[in-house]
PDB file of N, CA and C in Angstrom:
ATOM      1  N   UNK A   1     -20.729  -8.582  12.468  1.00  0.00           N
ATOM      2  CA  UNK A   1     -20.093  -7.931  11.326  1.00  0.00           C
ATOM      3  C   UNK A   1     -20.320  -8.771  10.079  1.00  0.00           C
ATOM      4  N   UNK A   2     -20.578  -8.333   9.119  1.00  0.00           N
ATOM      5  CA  UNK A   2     -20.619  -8.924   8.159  1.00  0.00           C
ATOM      6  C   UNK A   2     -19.579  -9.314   7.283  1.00  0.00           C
ATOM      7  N   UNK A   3     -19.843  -9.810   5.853  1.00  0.00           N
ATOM      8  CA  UNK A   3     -18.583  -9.556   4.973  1.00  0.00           C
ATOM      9  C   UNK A   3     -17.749  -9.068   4.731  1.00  0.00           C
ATOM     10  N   UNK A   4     -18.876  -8.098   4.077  1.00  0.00           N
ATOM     11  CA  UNK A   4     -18.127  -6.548   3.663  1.00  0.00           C
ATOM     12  C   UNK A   4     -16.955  -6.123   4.205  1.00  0.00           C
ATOM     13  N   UNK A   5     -17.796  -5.967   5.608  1.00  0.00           N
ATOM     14  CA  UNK A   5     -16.861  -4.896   6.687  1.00  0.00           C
ATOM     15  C   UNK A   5     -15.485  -5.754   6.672  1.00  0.00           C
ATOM     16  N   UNK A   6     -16.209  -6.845   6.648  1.00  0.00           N
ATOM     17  CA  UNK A   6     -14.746  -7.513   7.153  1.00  0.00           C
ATOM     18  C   UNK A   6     -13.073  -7.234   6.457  1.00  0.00           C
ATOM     19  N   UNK A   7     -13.846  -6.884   4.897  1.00  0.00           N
ATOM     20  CA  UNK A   7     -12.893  -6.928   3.633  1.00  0.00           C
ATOM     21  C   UNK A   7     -12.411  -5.739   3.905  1.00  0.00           C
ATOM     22  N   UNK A   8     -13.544  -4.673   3.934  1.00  0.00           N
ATOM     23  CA  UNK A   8     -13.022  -3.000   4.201  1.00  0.00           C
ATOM     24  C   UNK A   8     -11.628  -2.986   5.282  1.00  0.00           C
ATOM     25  N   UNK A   9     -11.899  -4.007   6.637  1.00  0.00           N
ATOM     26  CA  UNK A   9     -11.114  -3.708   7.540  1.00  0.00           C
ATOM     27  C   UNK A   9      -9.954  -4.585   7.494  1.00  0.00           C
ATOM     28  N   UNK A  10      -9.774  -5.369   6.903  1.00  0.00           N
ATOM     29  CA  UNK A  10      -8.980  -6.055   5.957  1.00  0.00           C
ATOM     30  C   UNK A  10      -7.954  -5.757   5.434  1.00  0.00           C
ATOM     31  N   UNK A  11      -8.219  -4.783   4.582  1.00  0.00           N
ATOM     32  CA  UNK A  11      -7.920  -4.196   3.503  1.00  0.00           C
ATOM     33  C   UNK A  11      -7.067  -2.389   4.221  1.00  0.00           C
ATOM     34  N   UNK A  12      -7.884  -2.259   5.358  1.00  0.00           N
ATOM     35  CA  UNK A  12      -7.293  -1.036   5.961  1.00  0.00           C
ATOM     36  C   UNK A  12      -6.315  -1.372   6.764  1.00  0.00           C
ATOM     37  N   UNK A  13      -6.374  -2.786   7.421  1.00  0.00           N
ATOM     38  CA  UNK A  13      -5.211  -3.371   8.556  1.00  0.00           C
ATOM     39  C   UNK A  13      -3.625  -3.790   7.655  1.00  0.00           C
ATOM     40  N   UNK A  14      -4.158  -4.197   6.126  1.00  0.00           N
ATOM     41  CA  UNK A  14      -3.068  -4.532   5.601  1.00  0.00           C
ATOM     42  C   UNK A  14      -2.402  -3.323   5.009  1.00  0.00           C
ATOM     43  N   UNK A  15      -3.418  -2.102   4.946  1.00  0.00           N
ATOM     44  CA  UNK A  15      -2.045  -1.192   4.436  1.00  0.00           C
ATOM     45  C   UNK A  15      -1.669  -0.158   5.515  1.00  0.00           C
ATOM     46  N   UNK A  16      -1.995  -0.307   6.128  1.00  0.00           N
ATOM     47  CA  UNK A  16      -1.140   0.250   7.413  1.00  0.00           C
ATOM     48  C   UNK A  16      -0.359  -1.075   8.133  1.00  0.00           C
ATOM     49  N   UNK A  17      -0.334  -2.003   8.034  1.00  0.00           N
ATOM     50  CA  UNK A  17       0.931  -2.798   8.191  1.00  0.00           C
ATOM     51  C   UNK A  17       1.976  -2.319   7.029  1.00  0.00           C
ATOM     52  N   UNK A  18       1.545  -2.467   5.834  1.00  0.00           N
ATOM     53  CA  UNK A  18       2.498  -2.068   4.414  1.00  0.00           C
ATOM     54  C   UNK A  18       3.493  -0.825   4.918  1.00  0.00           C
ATOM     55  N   UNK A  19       2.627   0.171   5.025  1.00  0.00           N
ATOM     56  CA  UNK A  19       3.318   1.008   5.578  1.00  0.00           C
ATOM     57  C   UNK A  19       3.615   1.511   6.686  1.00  0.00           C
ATOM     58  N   UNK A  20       3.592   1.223   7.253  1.00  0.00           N
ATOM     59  CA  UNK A  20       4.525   1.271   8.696  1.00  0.00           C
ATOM     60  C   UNK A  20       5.533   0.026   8.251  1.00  0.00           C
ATOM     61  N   UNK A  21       5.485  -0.891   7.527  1.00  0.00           N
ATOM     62  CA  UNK A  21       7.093  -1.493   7.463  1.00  0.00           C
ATOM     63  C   UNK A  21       7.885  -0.667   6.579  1.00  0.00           C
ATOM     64  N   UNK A  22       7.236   0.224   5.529  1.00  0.00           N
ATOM     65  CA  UNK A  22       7.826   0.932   4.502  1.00  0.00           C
ATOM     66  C   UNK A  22       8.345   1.965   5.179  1.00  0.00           C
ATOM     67  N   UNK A  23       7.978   2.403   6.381  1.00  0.00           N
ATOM     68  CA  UNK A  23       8.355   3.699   7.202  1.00  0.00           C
ATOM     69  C   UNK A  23       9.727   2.805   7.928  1.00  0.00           C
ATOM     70  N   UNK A  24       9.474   2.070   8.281  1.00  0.00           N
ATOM     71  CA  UNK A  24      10.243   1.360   8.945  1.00  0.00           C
ATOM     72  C   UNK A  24      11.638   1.403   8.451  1.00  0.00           C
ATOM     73  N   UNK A  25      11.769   0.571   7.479  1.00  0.00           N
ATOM     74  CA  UNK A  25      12.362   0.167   6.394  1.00  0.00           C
ATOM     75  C   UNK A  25      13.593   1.694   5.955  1.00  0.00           C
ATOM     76  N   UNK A  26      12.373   2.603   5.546  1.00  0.00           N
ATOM     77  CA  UNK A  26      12.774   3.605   4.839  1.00  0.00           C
ATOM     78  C   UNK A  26      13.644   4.452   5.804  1.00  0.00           C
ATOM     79  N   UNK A  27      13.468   4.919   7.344  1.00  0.00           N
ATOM     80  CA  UNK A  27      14.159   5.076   7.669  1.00  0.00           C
ATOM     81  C   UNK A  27      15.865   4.306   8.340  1.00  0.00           C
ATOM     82  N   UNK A  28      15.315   2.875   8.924  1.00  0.00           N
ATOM     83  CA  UNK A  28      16.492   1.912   8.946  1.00  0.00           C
ATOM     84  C   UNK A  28      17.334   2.574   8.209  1.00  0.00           C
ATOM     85  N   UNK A  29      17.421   1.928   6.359  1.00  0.00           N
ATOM     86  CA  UNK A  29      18.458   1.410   5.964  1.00  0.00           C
ATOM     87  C   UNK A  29      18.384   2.774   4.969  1.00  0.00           C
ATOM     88  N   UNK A  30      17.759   3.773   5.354  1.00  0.00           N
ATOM     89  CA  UNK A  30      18.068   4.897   4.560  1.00  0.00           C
ATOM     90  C   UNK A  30      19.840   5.506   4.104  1.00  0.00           C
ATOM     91  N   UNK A  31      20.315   4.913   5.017  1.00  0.00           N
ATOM     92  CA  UNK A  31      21.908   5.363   4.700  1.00  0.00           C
ATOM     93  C   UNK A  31      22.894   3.848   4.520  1.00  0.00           C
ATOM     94  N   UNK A  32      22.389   3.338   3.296  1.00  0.00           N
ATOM     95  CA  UNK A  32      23.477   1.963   3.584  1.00  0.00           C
ATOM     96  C   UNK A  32      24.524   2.096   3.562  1.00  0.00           C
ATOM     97  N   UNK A  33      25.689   1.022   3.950  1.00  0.00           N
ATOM     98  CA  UNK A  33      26.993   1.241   3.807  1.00  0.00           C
ATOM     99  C   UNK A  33      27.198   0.882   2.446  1.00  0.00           C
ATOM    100  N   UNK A  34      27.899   2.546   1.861  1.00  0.00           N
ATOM    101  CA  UNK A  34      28.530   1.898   0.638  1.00  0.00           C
ATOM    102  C   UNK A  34      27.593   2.242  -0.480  1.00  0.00           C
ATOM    103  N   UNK A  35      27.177   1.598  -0.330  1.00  0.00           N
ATOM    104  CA  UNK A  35      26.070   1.710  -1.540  1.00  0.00           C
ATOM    105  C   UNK A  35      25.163   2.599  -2.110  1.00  0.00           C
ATOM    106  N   UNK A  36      25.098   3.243  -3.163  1.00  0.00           N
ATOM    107  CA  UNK A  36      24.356   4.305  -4.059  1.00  0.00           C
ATOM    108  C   UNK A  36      23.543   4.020  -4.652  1.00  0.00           C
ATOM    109  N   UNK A  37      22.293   4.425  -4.648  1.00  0.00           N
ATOM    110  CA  UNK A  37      21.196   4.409  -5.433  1.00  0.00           C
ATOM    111  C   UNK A  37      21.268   4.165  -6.821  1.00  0.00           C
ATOM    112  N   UNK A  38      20.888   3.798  -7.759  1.00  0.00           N
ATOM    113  CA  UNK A  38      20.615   3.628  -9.324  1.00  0.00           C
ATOM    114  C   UNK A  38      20.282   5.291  -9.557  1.00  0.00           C
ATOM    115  N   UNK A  39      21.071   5.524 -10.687  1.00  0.00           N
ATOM    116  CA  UNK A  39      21.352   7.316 -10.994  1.00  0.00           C
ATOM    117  C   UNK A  39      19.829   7.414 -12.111  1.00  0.00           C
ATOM    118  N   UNK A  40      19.580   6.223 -13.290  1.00  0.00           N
ATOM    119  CA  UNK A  40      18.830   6.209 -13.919  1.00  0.00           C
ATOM    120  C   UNK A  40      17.428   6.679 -13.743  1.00  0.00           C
ATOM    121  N   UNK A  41      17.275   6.973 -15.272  1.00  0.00           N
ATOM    122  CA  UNK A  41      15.220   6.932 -15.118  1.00  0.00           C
ATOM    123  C   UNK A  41      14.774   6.064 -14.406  1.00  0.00           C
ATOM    124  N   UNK A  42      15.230   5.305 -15.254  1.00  0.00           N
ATOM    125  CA  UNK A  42      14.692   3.612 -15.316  1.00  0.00           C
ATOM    126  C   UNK A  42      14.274   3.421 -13.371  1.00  0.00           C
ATOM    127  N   UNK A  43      15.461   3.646 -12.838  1.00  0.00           N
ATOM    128  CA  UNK A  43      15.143   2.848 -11.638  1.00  0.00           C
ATOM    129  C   UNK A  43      14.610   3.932 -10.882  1.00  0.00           C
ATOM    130  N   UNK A  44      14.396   4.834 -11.287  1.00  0.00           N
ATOM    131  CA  UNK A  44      13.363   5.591 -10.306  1.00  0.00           C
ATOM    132  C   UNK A  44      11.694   5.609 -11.079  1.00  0.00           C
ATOM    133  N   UNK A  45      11.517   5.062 -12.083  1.00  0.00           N
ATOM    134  CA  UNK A  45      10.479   5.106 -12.733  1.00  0.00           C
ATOM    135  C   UNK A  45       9.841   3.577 -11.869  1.00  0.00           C
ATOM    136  N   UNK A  46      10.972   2.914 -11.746  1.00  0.00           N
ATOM    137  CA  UNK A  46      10.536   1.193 -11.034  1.00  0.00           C
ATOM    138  C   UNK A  46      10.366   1.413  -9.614  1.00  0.00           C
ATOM    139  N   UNK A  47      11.323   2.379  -9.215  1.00  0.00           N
ATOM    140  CA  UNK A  47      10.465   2.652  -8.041  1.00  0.00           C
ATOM    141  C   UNK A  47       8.871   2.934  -7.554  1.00  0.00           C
ATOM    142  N   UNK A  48       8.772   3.751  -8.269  1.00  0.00           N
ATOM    143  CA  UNK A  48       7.585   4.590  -8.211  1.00  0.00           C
ATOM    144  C   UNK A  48       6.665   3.557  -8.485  1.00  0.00           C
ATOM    145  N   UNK A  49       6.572   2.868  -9.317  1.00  0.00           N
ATOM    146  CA  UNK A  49       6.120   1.574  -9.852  1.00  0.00           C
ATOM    147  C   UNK A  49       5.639   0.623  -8.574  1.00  0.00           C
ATOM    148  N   UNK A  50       7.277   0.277  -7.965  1.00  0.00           N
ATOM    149  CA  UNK A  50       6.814  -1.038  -6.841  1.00  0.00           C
ATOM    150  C   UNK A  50       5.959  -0.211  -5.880  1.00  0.00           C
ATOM    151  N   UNK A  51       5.840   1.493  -5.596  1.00  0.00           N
ATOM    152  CA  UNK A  51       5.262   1.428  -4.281  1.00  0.00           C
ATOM    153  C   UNK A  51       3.916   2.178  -4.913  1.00  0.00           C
ATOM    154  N   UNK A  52       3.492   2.013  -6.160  1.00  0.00           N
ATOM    155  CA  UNK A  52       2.038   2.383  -6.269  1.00  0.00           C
ATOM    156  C   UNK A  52       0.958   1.192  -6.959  1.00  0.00           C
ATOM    157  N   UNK A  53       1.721  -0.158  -7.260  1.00  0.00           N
ATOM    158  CA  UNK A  53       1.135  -1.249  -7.677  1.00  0.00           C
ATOM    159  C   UNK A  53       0.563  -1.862  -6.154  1.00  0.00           C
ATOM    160  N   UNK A  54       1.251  -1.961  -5.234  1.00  0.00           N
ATOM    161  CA  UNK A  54       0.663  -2.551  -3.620  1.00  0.00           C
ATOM    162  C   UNK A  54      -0.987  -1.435  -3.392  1.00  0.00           C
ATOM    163  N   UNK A  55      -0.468   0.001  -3.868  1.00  0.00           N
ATOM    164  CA  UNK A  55      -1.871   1.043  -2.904  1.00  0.00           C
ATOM    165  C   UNK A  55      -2.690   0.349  -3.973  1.00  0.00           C
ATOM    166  N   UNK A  56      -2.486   0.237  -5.711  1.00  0.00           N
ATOM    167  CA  UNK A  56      -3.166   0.281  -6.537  1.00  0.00           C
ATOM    168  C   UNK A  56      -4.387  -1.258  -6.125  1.00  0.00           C
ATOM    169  N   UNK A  57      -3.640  -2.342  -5.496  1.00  0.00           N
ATOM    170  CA  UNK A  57      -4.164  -3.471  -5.303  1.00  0.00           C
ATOM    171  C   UNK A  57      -5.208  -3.234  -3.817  1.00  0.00           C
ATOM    172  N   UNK A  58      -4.714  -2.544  -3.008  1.00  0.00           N
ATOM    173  CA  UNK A  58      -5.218  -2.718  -1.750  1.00  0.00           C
ATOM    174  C   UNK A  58      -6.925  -1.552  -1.941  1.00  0.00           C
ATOM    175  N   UNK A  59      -6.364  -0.816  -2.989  1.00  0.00           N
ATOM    176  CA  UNK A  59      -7.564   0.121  -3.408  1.00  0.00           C
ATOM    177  C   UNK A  59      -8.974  -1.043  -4.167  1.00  0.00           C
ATOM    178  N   UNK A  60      -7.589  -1.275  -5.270  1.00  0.00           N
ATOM    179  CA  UNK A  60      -8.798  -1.888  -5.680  1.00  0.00           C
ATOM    180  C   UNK A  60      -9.588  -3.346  -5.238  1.00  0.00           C
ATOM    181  N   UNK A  61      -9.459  -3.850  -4.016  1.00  0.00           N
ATOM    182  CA  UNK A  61     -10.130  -4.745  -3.379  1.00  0.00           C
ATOM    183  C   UNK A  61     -10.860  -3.815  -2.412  1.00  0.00           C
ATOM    184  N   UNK A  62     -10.515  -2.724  -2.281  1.00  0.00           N
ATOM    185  CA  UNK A  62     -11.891  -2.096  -1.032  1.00  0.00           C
ATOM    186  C   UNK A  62     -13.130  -1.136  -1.852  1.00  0.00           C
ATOM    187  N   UNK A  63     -12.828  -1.052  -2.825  1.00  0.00           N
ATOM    188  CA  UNK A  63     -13.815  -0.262  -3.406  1.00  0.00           C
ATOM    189  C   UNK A  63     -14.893  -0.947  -4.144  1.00  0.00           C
ATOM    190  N   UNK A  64     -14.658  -1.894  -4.032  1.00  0.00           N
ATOM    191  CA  UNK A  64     -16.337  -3.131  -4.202  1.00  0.00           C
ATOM    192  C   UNK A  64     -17.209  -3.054  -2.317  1.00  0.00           C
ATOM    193  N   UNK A  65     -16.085  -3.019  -1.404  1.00  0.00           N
ATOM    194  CA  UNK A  65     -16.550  -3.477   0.025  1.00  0.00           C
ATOM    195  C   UNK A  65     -17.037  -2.192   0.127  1.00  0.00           C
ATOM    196  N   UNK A  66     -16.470  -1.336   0.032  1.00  0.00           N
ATOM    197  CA  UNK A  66     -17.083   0.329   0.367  1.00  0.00           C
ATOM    198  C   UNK A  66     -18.261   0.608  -0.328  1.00  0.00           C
ATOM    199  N   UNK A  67     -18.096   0.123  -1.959  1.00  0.00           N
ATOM    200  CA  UNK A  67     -19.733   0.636  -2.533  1.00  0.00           C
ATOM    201  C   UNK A  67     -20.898  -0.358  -2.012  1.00  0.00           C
ATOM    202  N   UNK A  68     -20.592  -1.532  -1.431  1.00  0.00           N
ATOM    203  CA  UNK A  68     -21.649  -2.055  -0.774  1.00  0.00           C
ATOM    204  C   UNK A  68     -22.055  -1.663   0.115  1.00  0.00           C
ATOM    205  N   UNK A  69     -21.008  -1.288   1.023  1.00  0.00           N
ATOM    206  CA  UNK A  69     -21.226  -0.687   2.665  1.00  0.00           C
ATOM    207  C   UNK A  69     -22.627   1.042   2.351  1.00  0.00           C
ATOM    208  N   UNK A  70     -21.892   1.245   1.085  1.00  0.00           N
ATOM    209  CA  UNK A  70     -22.595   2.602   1.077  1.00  0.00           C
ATOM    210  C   UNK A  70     -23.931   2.395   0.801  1.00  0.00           C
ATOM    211  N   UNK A  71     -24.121   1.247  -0.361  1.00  0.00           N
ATOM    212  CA  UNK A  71     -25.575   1.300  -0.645  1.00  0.00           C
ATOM    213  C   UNK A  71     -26.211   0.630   0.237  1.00  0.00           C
ATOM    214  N   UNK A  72     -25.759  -0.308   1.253  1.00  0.00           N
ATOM    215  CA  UNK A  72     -26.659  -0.632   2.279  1.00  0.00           C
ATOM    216  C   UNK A  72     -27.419   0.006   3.572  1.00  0.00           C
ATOM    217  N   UNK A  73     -26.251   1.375   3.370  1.00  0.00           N
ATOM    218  CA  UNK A  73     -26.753   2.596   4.452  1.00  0.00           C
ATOM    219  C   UNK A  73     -27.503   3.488   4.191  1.00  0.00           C
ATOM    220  N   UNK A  74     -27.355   3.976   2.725  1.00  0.00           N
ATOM    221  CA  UNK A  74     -27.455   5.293   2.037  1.00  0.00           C
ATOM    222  C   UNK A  74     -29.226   4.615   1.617  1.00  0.00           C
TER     223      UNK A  74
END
């Protein structure tokens, strides 16, 4: 195996760890005791935020490994 692949598979092992703890997670403590969500924009805008900056990173480290993989086949 080479580099590349290595990064591609890398990069695919870490976000399916990500999420499957986010699945995890999300169902667990989906009902805490007590405690209510933030009613605001704000904290649903930061949401959205923390869980598309992780895909945004994991994307953009495989899409150098993928356009290599492609032009070495293609």
């Amino acid at each position: 195996m080479n580099g590349v692949l290595i990064v591609v598979w890398v990069c695919a092992a870490t976000a399916a760890l990500v999420f499957a703890a986010m699945i995890v997670s999300i169902a667990t403590f989906r009902r805490s005791l007590g405690d209510c969500p933030p009613t605001s924009v704000a904290g649903k805008t930061s949401e959205i935020l923390w869980a598309l900056i992780p895909i945004a990173i994991v994307v953009a480290a495989a899409i150098p490994a993928v356009r290599t993989i492609v032009a070495k086949t293609g």
